[in-house]
C-alpha atoms as a PDB file:
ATOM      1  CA  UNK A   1     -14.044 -16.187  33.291  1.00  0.00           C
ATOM      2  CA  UNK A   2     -12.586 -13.550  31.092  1.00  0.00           C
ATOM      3  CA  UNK A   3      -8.674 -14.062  31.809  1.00  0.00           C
ATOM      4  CA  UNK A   4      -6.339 -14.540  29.690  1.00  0.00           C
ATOM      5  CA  UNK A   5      -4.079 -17.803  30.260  1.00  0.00           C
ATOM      6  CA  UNK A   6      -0.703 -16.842  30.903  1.00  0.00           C
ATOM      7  CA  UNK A   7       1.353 -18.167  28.205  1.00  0.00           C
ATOM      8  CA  UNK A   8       4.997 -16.983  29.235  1.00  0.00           C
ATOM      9  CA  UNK A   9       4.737 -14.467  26.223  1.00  0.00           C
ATOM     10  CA  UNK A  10       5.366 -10.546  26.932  1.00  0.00           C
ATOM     11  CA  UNK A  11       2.703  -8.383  24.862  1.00  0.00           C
ATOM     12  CA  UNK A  12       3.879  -7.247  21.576  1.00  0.00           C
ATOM     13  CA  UNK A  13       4.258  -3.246  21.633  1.00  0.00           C
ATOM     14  CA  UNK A  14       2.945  -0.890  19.295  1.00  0.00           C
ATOM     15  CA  UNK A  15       6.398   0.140  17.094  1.00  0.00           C
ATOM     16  CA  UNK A  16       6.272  -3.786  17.147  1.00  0.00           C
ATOM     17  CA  UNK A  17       3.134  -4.447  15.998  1.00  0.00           C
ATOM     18  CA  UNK A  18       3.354  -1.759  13.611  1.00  0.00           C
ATOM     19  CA  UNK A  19       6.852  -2.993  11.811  1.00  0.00           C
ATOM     20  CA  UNK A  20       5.697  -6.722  11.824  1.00  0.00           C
ATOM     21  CA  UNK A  21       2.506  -5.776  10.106  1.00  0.00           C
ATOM     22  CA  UNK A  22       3.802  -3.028   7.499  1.00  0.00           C
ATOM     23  CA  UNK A  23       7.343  -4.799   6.245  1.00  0.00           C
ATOM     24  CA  UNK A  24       5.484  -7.369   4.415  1.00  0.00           C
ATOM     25  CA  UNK A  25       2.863  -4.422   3.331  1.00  0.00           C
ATOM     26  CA  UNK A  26       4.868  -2.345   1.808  1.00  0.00           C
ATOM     27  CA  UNK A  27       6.981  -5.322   0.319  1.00  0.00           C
ATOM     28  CA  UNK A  28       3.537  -6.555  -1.004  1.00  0.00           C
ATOM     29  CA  UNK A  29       2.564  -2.862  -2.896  1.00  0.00           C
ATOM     30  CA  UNK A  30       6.478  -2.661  -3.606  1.00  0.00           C
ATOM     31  CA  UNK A  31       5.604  -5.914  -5.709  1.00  0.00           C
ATOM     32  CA  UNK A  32       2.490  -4.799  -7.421  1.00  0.00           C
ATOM     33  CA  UNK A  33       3.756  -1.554  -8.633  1.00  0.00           C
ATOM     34  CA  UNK A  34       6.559  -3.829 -10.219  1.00  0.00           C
ATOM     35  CA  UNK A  35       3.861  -6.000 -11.146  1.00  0.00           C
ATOM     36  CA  UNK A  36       2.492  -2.578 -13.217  1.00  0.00           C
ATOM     37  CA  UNK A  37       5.650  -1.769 -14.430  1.00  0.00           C
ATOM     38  CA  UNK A  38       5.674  -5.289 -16.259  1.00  0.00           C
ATOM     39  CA  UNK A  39       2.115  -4.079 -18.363  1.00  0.00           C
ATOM     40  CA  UNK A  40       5.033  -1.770 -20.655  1.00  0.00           C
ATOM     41  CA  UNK A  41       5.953  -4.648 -22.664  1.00  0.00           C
ATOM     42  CA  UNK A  42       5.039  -4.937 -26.228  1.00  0.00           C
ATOM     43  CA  UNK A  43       2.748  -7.676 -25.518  1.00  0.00           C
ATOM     44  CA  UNK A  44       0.200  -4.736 -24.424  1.00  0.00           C
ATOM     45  CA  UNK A  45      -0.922  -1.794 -26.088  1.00  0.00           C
ATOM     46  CA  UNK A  46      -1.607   1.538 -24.054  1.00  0.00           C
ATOM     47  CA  UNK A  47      -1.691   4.898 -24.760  1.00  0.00           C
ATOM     48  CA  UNK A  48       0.532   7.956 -23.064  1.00  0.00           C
ATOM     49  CA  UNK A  49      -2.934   9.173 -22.046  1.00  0.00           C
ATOM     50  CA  UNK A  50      -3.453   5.579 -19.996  1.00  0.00           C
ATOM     51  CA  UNK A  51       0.170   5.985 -18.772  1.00  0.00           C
ATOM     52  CA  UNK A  52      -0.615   9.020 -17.466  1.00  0.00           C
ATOM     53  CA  UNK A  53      -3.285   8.517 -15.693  1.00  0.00           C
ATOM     54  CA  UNK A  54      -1.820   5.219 -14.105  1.00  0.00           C
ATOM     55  CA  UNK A  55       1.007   7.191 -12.892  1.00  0.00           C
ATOM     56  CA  UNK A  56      -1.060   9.792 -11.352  1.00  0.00           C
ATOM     57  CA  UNK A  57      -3.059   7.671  -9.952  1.00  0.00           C
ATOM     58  CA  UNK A  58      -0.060   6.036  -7.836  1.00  0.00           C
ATOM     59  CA  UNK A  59       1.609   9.149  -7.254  1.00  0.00           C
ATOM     60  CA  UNK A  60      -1.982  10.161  -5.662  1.00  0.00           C
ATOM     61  CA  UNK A  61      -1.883   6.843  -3.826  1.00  0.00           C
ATOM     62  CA  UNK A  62       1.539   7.810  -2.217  1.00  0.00           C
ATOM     63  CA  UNK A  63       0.730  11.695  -1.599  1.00  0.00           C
ATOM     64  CA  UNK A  64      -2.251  10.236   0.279  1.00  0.00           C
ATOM     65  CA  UNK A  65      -0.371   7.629   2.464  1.00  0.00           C
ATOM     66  CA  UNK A  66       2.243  10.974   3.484  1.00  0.00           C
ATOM     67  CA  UNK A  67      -1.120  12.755   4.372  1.00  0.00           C
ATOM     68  CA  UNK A  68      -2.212   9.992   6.490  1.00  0.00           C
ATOM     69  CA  UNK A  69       0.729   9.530   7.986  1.00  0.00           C
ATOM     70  CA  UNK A  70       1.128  13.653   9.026  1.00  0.00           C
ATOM     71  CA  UNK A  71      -2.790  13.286   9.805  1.00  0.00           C
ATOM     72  CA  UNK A  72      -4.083  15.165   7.414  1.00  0.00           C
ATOM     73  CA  UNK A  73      -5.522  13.154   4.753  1.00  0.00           C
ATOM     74  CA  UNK A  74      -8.007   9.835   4.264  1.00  0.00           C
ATOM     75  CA  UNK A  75      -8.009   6.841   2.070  1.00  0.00           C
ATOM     76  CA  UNK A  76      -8.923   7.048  -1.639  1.00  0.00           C
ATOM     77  CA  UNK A  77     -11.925   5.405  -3.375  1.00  0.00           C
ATOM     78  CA  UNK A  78      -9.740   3.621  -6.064  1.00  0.00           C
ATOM     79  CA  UNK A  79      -8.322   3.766  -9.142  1.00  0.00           C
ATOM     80  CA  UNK A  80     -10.507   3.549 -12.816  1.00  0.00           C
ATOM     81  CA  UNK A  81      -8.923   3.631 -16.119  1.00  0.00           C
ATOM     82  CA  UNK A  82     -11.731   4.684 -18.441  1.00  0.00           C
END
């Protein structure tokens, strides 16, 4: 009880694990910022001041991702447009 069946499979390693899982991530938020970029058409009306603040808020998003990657930073509590 407890074992694992062998299944003929070696065990996935970390770098692995870690590039199967993040390729389609960053594809995925690659997509939605494009997805952002679409709001700019003249079917929408925004201000600079909402432009602004979107584009902090992903330039935020990224600084924060670099932190976490150099292990210096956390995740963020989200994004509000007021």
């Amino acid at each position: 009880m407890g074992k694992k069946a062998n299944t003929g499979k070696r065990e996935e390693t970390k770098s692995e694990k870690f590039k199967r899982v993040v390729i389609p991530r960053v594809n995925k938020a690659l997509k939605a910022i494009e997805l952002v970029g679409n709001q700019s058409g003249s079917a929408y009306a925004y201000t600079e001041k909402d432009v602004d603040v979107i584009i902090t808020a992903l330039h935020d998003a990224v600084r924060a991702v670099d932190s976490r990657y150099k292990g210096k930073g956390k995740a963020d509590a989200g994004f509000r447009l007021t």
